[in-house]
N, C-alpha and C. Protein backbone atom coordinates (compact mmCIF):
# COMPACT_ATOMS: atom_id res chain seq x y z
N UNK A 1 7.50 76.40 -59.64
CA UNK A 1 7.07 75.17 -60.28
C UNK A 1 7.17 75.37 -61.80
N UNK A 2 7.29 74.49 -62.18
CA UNK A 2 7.61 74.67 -64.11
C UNK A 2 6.96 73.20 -64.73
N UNK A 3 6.46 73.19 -66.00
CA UNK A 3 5.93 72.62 -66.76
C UNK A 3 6.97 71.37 -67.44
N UNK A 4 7.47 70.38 -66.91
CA UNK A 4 8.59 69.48 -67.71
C UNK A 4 8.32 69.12 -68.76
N UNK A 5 9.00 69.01 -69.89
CA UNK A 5 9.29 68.52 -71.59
C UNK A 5 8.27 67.22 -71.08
N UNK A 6 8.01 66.24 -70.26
CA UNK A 6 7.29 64.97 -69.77
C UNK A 6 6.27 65.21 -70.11
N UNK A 7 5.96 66.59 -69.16
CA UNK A 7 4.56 66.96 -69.42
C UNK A 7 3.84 66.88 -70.55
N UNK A 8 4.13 67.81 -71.10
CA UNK A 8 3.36 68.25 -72.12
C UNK A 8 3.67 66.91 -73.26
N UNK A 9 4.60 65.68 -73.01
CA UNK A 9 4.56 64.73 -73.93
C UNK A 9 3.20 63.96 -73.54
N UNK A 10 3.23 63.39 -72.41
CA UNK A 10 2.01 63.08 -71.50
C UNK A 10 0.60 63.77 -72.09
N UNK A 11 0.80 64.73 -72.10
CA UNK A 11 -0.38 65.54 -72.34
C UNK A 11 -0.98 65.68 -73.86
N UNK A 12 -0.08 65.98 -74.89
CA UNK A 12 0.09 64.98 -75.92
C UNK A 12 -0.72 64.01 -76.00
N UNK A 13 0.21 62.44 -75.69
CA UNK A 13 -0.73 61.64 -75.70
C UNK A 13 -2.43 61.79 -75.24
N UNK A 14 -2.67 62.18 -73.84
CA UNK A 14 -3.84 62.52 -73.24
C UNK A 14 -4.80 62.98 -74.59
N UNK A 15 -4.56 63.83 -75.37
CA UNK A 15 -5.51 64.47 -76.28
C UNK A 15 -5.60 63.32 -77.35
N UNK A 16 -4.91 63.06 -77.82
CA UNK A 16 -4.62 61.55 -78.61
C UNK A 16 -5.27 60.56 -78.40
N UNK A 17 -5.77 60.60 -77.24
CA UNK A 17 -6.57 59.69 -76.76
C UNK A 17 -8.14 60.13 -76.36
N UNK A 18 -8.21 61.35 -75.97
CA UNK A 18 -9.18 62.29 -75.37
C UNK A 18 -10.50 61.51 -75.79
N UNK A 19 -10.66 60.54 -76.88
CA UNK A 19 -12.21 60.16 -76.80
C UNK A 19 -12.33 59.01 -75.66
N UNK A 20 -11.41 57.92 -75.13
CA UNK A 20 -11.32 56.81 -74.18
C UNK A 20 -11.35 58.09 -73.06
N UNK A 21 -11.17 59.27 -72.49
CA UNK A 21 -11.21 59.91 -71.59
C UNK A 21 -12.66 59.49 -70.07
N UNK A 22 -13.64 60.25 -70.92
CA UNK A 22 -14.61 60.84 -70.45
C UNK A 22 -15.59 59.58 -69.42
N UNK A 23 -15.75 60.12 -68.03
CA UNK A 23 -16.25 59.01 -67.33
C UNK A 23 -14.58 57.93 -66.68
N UNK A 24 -13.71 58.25 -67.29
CA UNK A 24 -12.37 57.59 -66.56
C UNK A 24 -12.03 57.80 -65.19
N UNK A 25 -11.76 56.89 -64.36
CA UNK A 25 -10.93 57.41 -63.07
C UNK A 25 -9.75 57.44 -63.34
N UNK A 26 -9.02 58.88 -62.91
CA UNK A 26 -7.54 59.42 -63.25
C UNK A 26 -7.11 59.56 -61.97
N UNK A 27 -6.04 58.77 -61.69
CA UNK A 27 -5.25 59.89 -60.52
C UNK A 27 -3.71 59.96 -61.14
N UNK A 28 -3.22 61.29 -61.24
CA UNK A 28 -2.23 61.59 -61.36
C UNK A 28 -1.11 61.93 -60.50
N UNK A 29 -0.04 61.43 -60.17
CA UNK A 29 0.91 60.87 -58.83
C UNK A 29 1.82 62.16 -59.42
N UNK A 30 2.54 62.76 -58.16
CA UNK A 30 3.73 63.49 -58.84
C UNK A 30 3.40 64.85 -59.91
N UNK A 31 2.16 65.46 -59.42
CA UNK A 31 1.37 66.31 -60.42
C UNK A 31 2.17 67.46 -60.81
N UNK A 32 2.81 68.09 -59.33
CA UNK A 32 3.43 69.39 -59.92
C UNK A 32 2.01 70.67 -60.31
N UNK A 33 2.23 71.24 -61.47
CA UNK A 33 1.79 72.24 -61.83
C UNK A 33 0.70 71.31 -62.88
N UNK A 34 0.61 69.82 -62.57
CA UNK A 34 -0.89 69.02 -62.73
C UNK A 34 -1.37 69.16 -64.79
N UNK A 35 -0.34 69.53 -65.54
CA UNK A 35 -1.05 69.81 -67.07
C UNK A 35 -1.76 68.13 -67.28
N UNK A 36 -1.42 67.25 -67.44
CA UNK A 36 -1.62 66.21 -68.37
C UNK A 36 -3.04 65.58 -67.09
N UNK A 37 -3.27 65.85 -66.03
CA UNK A 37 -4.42 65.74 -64.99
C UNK A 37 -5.52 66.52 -65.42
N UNK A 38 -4.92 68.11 -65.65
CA UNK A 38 -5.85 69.32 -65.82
C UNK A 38 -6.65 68.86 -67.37
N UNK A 39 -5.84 68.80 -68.23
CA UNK A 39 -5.96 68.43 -69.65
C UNK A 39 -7.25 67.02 -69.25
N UNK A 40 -6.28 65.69 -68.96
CA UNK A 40 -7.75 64.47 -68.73
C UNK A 40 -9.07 65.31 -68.19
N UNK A 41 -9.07 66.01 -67.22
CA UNK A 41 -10.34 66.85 -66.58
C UNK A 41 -10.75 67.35 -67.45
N UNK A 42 -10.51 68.15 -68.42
CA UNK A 42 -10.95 68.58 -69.39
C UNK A 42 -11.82 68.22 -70.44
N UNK A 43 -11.27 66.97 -70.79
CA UNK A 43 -11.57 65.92 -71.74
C UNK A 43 -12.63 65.21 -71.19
N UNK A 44 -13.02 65.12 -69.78
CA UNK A 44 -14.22 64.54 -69.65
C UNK A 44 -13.87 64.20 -68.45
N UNK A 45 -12.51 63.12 -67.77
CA UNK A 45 -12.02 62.26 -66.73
C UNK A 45 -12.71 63.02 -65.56
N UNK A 46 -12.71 61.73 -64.70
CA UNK A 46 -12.37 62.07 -62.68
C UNK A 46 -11.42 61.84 -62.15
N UNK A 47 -11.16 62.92 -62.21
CA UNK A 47 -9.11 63.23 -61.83
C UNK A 47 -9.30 63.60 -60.43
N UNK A 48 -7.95 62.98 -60.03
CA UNK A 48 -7.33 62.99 -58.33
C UNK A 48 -6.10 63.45 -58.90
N UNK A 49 -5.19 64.75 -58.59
CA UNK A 49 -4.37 64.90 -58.63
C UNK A 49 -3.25 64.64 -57.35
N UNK A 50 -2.35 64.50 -57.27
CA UNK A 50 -1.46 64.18 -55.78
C UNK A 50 -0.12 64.39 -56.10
N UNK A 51 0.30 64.60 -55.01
CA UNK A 51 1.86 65.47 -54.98
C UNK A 51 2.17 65.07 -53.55
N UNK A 52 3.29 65.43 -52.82
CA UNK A 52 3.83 64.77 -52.46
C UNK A 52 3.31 65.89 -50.92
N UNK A 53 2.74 64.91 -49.86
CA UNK A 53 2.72 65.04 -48.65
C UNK A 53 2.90 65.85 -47.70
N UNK A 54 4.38 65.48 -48.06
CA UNK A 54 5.56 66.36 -47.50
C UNK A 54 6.07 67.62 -48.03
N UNK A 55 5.04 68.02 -49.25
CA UNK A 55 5.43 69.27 -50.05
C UNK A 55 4.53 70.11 -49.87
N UNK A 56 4.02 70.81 -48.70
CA UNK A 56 2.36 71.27 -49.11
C UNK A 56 2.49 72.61 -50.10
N UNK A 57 3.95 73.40 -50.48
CA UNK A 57 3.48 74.41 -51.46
C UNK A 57 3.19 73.12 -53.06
N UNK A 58 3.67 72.29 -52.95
CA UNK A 58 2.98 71.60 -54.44
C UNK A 58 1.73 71.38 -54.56
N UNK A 59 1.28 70.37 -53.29
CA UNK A 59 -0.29 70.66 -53.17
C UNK A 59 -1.03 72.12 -53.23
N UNK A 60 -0.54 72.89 -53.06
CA UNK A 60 -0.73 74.20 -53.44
C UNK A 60 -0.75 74.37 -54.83
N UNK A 61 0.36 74.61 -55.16
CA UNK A 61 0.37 74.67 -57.17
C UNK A 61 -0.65 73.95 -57.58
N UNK A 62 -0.92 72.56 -57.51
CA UNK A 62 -2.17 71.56 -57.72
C UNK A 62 -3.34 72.40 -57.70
N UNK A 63 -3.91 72.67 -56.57
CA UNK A 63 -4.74 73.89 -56.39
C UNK A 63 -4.91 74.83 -57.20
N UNK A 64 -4.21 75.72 -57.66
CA UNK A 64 -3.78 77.16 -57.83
C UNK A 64 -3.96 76.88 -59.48
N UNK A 65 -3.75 75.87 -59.63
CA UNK A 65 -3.64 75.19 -61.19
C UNK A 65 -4.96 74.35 -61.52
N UNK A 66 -5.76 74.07 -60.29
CA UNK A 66 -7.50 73.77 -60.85
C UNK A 66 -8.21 75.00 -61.00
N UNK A 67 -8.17 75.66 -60.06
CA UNK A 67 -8.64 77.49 -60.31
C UNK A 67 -8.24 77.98 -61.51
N UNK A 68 -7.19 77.88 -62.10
CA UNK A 68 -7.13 78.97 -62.92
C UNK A 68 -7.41 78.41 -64.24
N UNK A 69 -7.92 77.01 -64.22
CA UNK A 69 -8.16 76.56 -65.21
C UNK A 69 -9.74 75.74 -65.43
N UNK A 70 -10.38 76.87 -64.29
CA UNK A 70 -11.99 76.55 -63.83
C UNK A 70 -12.26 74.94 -63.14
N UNK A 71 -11.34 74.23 -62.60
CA UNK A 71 -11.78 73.11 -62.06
C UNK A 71 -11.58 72.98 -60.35
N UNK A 72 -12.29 74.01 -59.99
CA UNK A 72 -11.71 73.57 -58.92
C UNK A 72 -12.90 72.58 -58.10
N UNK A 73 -13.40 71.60 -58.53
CA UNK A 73 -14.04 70.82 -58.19
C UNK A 73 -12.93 69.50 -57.92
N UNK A 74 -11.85 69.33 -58.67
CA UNK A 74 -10.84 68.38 -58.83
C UNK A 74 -10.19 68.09 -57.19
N UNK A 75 -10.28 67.17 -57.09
CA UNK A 75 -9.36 66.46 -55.66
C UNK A 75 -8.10 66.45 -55.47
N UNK A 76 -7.33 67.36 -54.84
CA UNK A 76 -5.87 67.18 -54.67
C UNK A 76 -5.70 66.25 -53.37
N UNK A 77 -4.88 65.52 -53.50
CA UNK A 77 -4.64 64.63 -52.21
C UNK A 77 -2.67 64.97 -52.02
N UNK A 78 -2.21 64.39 -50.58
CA UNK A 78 -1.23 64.23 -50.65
C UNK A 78 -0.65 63.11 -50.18
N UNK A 79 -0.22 62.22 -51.02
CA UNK A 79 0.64 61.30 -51.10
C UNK A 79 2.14 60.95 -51.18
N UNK A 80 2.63 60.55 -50.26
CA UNK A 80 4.45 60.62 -50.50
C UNK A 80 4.30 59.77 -51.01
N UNK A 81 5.14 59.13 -52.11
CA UNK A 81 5.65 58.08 -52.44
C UNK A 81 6.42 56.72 -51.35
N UNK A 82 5.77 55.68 -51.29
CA UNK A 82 6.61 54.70 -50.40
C UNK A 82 6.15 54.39 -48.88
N UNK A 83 5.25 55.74 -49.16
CA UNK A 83 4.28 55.77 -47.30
C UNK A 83 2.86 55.13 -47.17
N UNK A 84 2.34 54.52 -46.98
CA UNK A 84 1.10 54.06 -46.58
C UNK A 84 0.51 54.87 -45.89
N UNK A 85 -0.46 55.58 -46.82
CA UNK A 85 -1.28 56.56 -45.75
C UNK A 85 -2.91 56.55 -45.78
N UNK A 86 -3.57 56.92 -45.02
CA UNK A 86 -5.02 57.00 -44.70
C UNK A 86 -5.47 57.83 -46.42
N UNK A 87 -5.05 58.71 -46.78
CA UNK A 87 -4.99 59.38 -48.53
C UNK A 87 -4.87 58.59 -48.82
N UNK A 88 -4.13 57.37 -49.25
CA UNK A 88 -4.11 56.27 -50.22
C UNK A 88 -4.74 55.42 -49.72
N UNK A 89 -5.05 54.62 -48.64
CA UNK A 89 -6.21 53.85 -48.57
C UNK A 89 -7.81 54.22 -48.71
N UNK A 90 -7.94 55.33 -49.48
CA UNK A 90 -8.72 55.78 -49.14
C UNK A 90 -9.37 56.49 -50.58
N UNK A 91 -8.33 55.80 -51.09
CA UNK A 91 -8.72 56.20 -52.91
C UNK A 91 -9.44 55.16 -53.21
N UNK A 92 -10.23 55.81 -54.33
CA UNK A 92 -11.37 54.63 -54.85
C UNK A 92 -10.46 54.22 -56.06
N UNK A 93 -11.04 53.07 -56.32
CA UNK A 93 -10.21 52.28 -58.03
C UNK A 93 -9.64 53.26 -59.02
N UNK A 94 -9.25 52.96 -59.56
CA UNK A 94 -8.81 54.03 -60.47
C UNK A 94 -8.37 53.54 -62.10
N UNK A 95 -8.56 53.98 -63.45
CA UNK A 95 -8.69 52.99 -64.63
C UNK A 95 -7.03 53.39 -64.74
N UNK A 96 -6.69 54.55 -64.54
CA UNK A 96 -5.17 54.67 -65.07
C UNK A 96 -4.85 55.93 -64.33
N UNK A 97 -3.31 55.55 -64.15
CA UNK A 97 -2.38 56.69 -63.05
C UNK A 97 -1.28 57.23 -64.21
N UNK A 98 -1.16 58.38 -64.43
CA UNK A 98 -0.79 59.56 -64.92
C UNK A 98 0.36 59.55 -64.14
N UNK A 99 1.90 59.20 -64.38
CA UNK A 99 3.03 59.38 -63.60
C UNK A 99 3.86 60.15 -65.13
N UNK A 100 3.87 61.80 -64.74
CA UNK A 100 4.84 62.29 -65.89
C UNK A 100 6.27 62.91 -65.12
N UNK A 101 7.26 62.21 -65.42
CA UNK A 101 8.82 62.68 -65.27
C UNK A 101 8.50 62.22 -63.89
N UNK A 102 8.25 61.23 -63.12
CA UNK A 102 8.76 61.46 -61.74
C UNK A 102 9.63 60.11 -61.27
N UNK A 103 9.90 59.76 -62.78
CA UNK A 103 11.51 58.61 -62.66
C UNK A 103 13.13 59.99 -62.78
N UNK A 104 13.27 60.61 -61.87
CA UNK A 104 14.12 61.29 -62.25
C UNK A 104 15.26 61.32 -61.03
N UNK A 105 14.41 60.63 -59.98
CA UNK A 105 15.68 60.96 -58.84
C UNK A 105 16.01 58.97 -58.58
N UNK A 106 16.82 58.61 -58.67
CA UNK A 106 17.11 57.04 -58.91
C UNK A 106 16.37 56.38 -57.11
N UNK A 107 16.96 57.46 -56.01
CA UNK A 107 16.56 57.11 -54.91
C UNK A 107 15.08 57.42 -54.66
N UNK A 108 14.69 57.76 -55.16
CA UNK A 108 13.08 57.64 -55.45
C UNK A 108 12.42 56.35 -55.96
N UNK A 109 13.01 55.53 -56.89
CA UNK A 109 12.24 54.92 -57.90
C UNK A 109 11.47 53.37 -56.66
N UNK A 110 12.05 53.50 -55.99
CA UNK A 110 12.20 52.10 -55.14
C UNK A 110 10.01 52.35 -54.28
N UNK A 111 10.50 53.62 -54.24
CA UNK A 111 8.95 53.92 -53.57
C UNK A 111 7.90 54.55 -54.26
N UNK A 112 8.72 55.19 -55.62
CA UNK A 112 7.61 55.08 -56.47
C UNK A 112 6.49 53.62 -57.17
N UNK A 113 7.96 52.99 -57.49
CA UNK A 113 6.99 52.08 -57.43
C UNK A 113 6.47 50.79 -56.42
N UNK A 114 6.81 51.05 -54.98
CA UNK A 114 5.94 50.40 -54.26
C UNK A 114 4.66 51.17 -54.15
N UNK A 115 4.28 52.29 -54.30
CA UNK A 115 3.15 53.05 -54.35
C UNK A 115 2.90 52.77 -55.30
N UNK A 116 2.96 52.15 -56.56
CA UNK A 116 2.23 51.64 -58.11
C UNK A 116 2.09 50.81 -58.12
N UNK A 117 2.59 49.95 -57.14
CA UNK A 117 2.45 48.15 -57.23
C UNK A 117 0.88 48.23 -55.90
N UNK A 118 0.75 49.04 -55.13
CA UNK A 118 -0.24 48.93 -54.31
C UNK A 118 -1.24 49.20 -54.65
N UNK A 119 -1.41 50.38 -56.03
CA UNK A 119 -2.41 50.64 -56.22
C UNK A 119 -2.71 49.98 -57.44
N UNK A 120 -1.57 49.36 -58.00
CA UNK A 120 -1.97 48.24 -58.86
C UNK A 120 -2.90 46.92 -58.68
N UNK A 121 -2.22 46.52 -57.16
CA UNK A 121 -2.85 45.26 -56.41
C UNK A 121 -4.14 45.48 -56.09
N UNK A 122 -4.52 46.99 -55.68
CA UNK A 122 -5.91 47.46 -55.26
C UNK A 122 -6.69 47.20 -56.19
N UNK A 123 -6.38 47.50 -57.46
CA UNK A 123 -7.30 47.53 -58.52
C UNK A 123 -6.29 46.70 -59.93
N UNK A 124 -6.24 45.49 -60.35
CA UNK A 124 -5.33 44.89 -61.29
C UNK A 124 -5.77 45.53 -62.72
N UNK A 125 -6.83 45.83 -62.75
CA UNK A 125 -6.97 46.38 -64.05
C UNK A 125 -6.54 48.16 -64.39
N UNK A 126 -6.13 48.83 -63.36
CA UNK A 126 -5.44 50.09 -63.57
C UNK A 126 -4.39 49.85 -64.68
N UNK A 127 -4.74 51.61 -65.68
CA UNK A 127 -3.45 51.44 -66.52
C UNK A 127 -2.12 52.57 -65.92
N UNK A 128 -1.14 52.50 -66.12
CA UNK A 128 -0.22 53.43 -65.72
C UNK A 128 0.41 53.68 -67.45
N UNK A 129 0.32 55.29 -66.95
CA UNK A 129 0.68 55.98 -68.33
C UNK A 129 1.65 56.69 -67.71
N UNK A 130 3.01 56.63 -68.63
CA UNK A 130 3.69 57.28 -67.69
C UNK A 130 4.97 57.88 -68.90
N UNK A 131 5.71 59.38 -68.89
CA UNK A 131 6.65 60.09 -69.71
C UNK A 131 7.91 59.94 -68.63
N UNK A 132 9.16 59.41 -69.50
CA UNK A 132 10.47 60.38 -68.36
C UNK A 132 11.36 60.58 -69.42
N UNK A 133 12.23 61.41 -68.71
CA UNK A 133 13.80 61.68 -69.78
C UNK A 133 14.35 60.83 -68.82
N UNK A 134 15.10 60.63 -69.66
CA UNK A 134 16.58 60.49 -69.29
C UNK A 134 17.68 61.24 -69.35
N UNK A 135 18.37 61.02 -67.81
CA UNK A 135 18.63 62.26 -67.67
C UNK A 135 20.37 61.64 -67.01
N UNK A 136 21.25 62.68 -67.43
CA UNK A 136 22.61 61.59 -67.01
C UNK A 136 23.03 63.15 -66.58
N UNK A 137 24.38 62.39 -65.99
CA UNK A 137 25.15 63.84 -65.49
C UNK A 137 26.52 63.21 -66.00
N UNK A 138 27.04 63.97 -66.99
CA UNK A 138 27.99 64.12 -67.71
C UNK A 138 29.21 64.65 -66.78
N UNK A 139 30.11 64.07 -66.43
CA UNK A 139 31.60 64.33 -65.62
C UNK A 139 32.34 64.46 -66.57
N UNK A 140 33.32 65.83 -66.76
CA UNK A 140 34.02 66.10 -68.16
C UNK A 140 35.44 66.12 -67.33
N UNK A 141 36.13 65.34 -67.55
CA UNK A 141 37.48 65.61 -66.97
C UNK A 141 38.42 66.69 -67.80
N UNK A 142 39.15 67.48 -67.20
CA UNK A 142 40.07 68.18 -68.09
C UNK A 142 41.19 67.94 -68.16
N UNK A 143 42.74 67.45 -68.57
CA UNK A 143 43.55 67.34 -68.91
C UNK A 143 44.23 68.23 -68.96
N UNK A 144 45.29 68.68 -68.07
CA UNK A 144 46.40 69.92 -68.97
C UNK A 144 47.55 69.45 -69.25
N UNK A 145 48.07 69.93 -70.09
CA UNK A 145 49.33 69.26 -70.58
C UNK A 145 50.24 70.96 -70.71
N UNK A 146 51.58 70.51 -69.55
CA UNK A 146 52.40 71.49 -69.87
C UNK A 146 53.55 71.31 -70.28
C-alpha cells in the first residue's frame, strides 16, 4: 500500500481546515493506508474509514494504520463501490466524505458515484471533499525511416 500525491493534498487541506473538524462525521471511501481519515481523527472528527469489500488486505492496512497511529477506536467498514450493502445501510449521516485519488480507474467512476449519490440522498447536507490526478497514458509511436 503507498501514500498517493492525493493524499497528502487532501490531507493538506484537512489541517487547513482542522478548526471546522472536531465533533464532524467523516467517512472516508477508498481509504487505502487512510492519511487524510487518520489526520481528521486527529483533529478532533468521527471517522469511518472504508475500503473496498472485496479487498480485505486493505481493510487490513485501514486497521494496521489506526494502531500505529493510536486510534484504534476508529471504524473500518467495507464497502465496494456500486453495491448496496447491509455496511452502507447501516451508516449513520455523515457531514462530509473524504474521497482522495479514487477517480483513477474510468470503469470505476460509474459506481463510485452511485455510492455518493446514495449517501448523498441519505443525508443532502453531506459535504464531499475529494483530490485526483489526472492521469493519461501517453502512446508514443515510433517511426523508422530507412
Amino acid at each position: 500500500m503507498y501514500v498517493w500525491p492525493c493524499a497528502v493534498v487532501l490531507a493538506q487541506y484537512l489541517w487547513f481546515h482542522r478548526r471546522s473538524l472536531p465533533g464532524k462525521a467523516i467517512l472516508e471511501i477508498g481509504a487505502g493506508v487512510s492519511l487524510p481519515g487518520i489526520l481528521a481523527a486527529k483533529c478532533g472528527a468521527e471517522v469511518i474509514l472504508s475500503d473496498s469489500s472485496e479487498l480485505p488486505h486493505c481493510l487490513e492496512v485501514c486497521r494496521q494504520s489506526c494502531q500505529m497511529n493510536n486510534l484504534p477506536q476508529l471504524q473500518v467498514v467495507g464497502l465496494t463501490w456500486g453495491h448496496v450493502s447491509w455496511d452502507l445501510l447501516a451508516l449513520p449521516p455523515q457531514d462530509i466524505i473524504l474521497a482522495s485519488d479514487v477517480f483513477f480507474e474510468p470503469e470505476d467512476f460509474e459506481d463510485i458515484l452511485t455510492t455518493i449519490y446514495f449517501l448523498m440522498h441519505k443525508n443532502p447536507k453531506v459535504q464531499l471533499w475529494s483530490t485526483y490526478q489526472v492521469r493519461r497514458q501517453v502512446w508514443i509511436t515510433l517511426t523508422f525511416c530507412m
